[in-house]
N, C-alpha and C. Protein backbone atom coordinates (compact mmCIF):
# COMPACT_ATOMS: atom_id res chain seq x y z
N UNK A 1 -28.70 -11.62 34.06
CA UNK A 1 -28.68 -10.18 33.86
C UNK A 1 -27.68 -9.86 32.78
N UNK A 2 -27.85 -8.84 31.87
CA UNK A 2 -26.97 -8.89 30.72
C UNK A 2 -26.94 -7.24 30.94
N UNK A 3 -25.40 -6.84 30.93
CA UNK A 3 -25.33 -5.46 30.55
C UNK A 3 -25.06 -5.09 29.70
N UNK A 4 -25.00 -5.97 28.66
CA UNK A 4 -24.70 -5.50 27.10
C UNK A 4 -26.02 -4.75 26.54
N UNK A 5 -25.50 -4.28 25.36
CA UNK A 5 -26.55 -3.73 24.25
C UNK A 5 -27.81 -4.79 23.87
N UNK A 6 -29.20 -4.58 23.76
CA UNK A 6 -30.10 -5.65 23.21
C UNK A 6 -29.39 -6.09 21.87
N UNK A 7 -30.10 -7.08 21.58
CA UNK A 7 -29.77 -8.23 19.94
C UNK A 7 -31.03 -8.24 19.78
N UNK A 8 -31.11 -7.38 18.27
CA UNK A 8 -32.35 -7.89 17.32
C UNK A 8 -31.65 -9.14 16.71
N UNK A 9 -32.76 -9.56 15.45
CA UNK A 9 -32.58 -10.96 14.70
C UNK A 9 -32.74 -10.54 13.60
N UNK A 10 -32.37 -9.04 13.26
CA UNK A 10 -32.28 -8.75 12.16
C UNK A 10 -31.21 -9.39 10.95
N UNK A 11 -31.21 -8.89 9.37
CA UNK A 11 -30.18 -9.38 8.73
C UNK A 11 -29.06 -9.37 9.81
N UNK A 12 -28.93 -8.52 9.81
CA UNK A 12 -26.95 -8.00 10.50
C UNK A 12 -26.67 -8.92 11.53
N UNK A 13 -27.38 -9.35 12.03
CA UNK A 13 -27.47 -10.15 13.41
C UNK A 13 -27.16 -11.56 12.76
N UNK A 14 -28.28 -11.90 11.91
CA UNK A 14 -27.61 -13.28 11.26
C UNK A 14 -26.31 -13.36 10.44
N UNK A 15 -26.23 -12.54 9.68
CA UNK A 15 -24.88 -12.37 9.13
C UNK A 15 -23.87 -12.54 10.06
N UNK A 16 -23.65 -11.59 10.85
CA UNK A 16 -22.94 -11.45 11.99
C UNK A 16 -22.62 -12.71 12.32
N UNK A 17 -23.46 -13.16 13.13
CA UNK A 17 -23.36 -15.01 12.96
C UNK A 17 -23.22 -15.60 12.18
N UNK A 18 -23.56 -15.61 11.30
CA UNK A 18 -23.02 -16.71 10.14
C UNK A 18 -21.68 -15.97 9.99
N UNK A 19 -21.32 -15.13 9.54
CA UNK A 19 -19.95 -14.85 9.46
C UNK A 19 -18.60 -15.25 10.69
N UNK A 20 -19.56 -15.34 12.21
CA UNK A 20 -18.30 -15.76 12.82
C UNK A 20 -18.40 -17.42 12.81
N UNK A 21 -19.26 -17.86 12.29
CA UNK A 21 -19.40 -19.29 12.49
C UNK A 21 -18.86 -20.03 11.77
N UNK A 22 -18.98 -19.38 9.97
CA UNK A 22 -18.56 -19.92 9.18
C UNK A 22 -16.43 -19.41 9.44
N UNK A 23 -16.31 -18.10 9.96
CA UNK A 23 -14.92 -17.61 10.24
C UNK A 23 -13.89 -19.09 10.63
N UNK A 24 -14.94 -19.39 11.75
CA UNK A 24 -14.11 -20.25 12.99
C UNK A 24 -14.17 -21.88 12.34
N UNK A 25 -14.66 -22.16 11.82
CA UNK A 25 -15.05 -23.34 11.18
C UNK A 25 -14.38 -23.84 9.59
N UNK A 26 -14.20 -22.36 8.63
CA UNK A 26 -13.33 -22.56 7.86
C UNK A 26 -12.24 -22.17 8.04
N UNK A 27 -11.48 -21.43 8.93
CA UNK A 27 -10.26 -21.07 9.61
C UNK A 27 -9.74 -22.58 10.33
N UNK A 28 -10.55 -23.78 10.30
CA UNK A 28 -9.53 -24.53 11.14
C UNK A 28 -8.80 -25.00 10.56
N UNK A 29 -8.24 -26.35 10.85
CA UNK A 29 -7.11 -27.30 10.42
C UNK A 29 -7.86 -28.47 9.22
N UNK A 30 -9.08 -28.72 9.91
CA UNK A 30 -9.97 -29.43 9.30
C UNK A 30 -10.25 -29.57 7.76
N UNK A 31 -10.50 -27.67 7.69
CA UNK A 31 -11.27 -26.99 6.62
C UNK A 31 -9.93 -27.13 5.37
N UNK A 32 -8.65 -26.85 6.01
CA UNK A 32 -7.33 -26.94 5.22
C UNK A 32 -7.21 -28.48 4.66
N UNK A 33 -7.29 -29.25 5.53
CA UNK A 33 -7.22 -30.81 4.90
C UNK A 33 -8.56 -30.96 4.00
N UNK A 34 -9.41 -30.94 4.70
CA UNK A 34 -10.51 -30.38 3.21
C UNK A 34 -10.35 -30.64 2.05
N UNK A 35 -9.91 -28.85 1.76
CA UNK A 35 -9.41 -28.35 0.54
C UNK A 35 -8.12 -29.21 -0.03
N UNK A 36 -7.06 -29.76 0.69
CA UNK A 36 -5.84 -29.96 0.37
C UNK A 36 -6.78 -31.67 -0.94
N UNK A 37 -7.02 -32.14 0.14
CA UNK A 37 -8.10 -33.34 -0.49
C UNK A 37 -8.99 -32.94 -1.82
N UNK A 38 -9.56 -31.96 -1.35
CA UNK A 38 -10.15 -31.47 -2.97
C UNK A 38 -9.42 -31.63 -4.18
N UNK A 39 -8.18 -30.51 -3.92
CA UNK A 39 -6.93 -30.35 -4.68
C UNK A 39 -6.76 -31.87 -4.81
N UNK A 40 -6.17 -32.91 -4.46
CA UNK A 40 -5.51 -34.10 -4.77
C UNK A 40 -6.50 -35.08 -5.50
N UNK A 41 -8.29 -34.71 -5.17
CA UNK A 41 -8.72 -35.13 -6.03
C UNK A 41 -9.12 -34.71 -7.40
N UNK A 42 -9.04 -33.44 -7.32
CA UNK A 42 -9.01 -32.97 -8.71
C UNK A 42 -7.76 -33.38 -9.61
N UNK A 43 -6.43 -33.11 -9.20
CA UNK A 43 -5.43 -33.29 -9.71
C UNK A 43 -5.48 -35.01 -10.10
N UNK A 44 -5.75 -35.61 -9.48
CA UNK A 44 -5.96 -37.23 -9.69
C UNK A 44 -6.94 -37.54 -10.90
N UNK A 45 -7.89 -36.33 -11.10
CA UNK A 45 -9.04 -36.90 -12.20
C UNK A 45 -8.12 -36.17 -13.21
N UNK A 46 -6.97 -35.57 -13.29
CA UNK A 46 -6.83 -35.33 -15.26
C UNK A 46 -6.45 -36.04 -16.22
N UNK A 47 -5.94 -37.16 -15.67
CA UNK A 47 -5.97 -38.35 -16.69
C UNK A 47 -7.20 -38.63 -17.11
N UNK A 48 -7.93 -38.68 -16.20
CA UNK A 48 -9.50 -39.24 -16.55
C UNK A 48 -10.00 -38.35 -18.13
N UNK A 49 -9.83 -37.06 -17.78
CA UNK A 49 -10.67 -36.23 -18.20
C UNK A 49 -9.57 -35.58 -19.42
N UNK A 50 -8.19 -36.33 -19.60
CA UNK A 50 -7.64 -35.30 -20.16
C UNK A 50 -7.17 -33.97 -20.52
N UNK A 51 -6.80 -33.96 -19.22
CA UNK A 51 -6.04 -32.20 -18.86
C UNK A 51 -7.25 -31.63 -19.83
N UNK A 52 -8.35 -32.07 -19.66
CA UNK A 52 -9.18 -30.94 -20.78
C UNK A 52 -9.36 -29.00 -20.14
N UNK A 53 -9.80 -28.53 -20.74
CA UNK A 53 -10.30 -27.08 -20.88
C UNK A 53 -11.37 -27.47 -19.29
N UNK A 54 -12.59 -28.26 -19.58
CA UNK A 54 -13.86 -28.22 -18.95
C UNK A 54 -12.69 -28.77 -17.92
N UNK A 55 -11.70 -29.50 -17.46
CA UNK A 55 -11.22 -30.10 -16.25
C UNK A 55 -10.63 -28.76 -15.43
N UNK A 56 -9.68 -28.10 -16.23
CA UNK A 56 -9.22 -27.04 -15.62
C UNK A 56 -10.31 -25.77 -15.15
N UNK A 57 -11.40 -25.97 -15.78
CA UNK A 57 -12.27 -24.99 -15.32
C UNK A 57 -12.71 -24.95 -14.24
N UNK A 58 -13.41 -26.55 -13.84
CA UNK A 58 -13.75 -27.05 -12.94
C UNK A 58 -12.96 -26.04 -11.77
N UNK A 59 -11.75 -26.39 -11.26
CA UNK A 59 -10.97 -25.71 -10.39
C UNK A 59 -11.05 -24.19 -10.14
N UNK A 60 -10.73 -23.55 -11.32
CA UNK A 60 -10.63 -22.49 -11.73
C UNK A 60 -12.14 -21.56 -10.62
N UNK A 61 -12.77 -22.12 -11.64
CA UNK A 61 -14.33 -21.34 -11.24
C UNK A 61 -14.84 -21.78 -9.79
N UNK A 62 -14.18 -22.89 -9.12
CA UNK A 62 -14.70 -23.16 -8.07
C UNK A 62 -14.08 -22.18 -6.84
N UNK A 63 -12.52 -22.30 -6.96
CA UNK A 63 -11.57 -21.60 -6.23
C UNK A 63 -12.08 -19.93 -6.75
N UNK A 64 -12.18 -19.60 -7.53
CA UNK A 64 -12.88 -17.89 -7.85
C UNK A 64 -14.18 -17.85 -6.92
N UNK A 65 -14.89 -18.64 -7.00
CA UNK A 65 -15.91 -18.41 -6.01
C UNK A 65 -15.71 -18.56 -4.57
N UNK A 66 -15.46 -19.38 -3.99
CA UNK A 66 -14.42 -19.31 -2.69
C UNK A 66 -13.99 -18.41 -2.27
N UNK A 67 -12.51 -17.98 -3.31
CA UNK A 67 -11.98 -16.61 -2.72
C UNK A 67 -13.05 -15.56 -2.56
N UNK A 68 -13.85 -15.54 -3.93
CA UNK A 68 -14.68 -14.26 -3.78
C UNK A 68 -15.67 -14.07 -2.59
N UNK A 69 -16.31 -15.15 -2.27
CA UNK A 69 -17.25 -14.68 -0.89
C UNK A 69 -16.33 -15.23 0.11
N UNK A 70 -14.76 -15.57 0.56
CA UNK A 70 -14.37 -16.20 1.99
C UNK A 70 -13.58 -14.38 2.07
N UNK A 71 -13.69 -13.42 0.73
CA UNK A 71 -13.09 -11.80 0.88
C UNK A 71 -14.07 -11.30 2.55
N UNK A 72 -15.38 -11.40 1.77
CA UNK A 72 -16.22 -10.88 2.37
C UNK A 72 -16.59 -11.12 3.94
N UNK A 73 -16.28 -12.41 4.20
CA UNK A 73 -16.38 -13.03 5.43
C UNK A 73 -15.37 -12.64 5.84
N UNK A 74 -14.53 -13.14 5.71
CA UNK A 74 -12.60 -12.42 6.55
C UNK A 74 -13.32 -11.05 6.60
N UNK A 75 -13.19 -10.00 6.22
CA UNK A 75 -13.52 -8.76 5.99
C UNK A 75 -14.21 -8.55 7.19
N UNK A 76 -15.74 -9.16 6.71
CA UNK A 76 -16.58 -8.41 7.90
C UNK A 76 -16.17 -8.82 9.25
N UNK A 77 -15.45 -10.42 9.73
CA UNK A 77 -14.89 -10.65 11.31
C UNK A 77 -13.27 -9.53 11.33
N UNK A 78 -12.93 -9.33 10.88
CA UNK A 78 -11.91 -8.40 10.72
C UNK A 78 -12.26 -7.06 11.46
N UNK A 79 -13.24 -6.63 10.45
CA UNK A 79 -14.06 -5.29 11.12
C UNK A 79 -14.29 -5.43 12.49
N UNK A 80 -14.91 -6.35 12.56
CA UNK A 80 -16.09 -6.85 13.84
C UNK A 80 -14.97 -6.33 15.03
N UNK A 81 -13.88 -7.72 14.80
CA UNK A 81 -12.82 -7.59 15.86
C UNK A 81 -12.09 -6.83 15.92
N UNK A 82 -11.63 -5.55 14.83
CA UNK A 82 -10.69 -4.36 15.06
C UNK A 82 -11.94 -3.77 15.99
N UNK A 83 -13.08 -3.25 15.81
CA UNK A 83 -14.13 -2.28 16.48
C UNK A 83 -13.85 -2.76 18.16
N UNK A 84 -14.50 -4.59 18.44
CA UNK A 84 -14.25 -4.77 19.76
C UNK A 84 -13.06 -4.40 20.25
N UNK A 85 -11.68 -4.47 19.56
CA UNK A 85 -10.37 -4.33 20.10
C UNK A 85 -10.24 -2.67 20.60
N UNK A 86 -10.81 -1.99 19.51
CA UNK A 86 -10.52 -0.43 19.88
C UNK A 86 -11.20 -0.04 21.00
N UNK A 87 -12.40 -0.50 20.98
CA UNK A 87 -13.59 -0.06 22.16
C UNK A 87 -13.12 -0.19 23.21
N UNK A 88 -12.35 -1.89 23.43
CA UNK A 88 -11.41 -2.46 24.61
C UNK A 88 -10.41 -1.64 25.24
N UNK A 89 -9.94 -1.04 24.10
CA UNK A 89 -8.55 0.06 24.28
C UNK A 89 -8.76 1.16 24.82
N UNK A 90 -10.12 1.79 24.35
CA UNK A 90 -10.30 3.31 24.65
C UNK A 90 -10.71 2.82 26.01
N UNK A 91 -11.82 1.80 26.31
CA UNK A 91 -12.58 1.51 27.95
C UNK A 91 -10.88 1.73 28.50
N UNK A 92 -9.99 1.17 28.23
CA UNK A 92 -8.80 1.17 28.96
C UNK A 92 -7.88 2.64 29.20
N UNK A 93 -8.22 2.99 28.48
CA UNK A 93 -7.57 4.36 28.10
C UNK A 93 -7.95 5.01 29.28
N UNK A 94 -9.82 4.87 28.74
CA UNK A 94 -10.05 6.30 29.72
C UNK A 94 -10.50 5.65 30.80
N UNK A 95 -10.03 4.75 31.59
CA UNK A 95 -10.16 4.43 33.03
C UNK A 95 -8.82 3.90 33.86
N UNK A 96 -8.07 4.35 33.30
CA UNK A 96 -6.48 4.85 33.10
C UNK A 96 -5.70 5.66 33.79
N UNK A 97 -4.96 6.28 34.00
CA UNK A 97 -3.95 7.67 34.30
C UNK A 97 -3.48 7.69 33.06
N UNK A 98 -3.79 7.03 31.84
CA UNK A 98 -3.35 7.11 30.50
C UNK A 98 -3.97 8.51 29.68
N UNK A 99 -3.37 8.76 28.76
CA UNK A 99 -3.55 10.06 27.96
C UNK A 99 -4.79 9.90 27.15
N UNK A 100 -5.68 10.55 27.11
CA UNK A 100 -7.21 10.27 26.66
C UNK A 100 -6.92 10.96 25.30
N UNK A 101 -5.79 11.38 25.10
CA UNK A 101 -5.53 12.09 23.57
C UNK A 101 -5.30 10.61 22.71
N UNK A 102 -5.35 9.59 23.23
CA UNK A 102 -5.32 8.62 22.17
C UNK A 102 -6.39 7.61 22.09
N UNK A 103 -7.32 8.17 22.72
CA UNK A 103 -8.90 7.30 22.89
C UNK A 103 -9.35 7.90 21.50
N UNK A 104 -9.70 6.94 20.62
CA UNK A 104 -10.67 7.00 19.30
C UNK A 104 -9.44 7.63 18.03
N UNK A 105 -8.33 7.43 18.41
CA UNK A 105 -7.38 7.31 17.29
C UNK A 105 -7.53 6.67 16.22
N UNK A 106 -8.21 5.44 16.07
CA UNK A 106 -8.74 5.39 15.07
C UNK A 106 -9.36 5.80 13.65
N UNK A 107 -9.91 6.79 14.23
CA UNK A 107 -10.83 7.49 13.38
C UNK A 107 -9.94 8.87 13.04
N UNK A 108 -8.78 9.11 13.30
CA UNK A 108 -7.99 10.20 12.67
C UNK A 108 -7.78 9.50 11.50
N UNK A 109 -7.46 10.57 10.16
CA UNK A 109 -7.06 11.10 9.51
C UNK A 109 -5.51 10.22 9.11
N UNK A 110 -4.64 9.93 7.86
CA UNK A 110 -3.77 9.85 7.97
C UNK A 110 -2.48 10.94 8.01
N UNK A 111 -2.84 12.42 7.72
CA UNK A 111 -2.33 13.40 7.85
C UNK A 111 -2.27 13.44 9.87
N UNK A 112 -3.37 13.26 10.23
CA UNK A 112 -2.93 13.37 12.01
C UNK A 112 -2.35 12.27 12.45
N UNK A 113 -2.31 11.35 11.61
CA UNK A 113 -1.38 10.14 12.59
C UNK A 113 0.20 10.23 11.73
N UNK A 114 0.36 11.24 10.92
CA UNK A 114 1.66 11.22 10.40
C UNK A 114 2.06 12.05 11.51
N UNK A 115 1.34 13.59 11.40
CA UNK A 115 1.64 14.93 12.44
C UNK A 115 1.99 14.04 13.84
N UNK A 116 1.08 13.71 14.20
CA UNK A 116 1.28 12.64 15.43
C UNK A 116 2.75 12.09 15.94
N UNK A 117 3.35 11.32 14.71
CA UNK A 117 4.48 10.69 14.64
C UNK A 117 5.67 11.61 14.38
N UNK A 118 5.58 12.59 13.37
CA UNK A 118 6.17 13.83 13.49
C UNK A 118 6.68 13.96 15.06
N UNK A 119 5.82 14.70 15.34
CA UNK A 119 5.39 15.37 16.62
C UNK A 119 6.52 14.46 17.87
N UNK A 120 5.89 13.50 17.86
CA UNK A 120 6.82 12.47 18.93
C UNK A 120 8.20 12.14 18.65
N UNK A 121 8.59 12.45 17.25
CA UNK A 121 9.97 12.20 16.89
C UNK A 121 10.71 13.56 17.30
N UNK A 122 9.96 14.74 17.30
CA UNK A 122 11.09 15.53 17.43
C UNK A 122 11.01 15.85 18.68
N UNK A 123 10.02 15.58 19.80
CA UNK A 123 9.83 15.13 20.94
C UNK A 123 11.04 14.61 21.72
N UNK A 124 10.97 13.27 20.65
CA UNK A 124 12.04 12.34 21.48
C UNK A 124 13.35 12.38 21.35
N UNK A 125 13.69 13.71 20.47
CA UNK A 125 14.73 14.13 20.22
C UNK A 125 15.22 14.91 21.00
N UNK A 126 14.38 16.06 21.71
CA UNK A 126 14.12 16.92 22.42
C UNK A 126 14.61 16.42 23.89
N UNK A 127 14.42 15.02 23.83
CA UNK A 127 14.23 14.79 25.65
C UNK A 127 13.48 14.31 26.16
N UNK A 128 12.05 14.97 25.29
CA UNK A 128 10.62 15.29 26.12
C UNK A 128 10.13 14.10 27.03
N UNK A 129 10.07 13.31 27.58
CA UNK A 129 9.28 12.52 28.65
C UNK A 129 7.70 12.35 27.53
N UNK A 130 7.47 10.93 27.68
CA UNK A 130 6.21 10.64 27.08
C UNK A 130 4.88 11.75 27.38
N UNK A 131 5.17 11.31 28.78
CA UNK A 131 3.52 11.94 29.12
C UNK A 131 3.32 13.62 28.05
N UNK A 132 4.34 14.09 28.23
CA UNK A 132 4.36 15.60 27.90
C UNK A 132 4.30 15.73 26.16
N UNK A 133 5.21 14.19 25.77
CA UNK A 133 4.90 14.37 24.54
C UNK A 133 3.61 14.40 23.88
N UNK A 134 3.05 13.11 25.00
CA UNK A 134 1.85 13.27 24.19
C UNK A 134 0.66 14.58 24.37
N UNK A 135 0.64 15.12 25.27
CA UNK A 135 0.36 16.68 25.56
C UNK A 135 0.62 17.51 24.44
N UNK A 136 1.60 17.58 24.17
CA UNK A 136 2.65 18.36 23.07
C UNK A 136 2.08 18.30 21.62
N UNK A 137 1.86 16.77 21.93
CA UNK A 137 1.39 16.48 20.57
C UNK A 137 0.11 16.27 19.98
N UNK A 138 -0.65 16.36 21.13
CA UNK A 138 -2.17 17.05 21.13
C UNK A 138 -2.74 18.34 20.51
N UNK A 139 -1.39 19.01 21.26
CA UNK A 139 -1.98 20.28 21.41
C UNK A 139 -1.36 20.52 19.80
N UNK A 140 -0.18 20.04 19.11
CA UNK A 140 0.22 20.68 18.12
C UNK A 140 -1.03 20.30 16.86
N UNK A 141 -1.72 18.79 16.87
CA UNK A 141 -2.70 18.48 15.80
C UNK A 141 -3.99 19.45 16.09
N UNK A 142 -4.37 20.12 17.25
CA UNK A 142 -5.32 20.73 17.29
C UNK A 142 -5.11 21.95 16.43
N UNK A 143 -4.11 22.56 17.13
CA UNK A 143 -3.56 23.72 16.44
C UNK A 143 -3.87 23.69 14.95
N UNK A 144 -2.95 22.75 14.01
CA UNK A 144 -3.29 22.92 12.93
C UNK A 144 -4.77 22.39 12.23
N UNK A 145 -5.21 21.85 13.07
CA UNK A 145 -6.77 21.69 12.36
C UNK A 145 -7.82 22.90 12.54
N UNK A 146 -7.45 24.12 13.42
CA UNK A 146 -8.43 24.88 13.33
C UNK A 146 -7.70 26.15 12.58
């Protein structure tokens, strides 16, 4: 029995997978000795090749390609796992005695998470007890957004 969401086999789905597969697989220890080996054999062929232009390229253009699509992969498991982490947080939030004014914080604004911080500093200057701050400080970002 699965209570999750269905899985198509659409692109996103394979990506998705390939992105955590390739994540976990070039993230190891393995993938580092690897590369370190690459490096020592490249560096070992410039005698061969005479520190030439075409030797240094070799490297050059290989490591540019690498970085450029391992951006994209980091990136999208990055995403993936901030989204599960928040979702985790808010399920926690709001099944809680916790303040539901900070379920989907995320998605504020950096002007409301400054006000926010504002807000709790002069709070905690004040005295105020958390719970109330964060009340306080609800009510003050609403205020100025309407």
């Amino acid at each position: 029995m699965n209570d999750g969401p269905a899985r198509g086999h659409g692109v996103n789905d394979r990506f998705r997978s390939f992105a955590m597969r390739a994540s976990d697989r070039l993230g190891s220890h393995w993938s580092f000795a690897i590369a370190v080996l690459v490096v020592l054999a490249w560096l070992l062929t410039g005698p061969i090749f005479h520190y030439s232009n075409a030797w240094q390229l070799v490297i050059n253009t290989g490591t540019t390609i690498v970085t450029f699509l391992m951006v994209f992969l980091i990136q999208a498991t990055q995403n993936r796992d901030a989204k599960a982490i928040h979702l985790k947080l808010d399920e926690l939030i709001r099944s809680s005695e916790a303040r539901n004014v900070f379920a989907d914080l995320e998605d504020a604004d950096e002007q409301e998470l400054d006000a926010f911080k504002d807000e709790f500093r002069k709070l905690r200057n004040q005295g105020v007890g958390s719970g109330e701050a964060a009340q306080a400080a609800h009510r003050f970002i609403h205020k100025r957004r309407h």
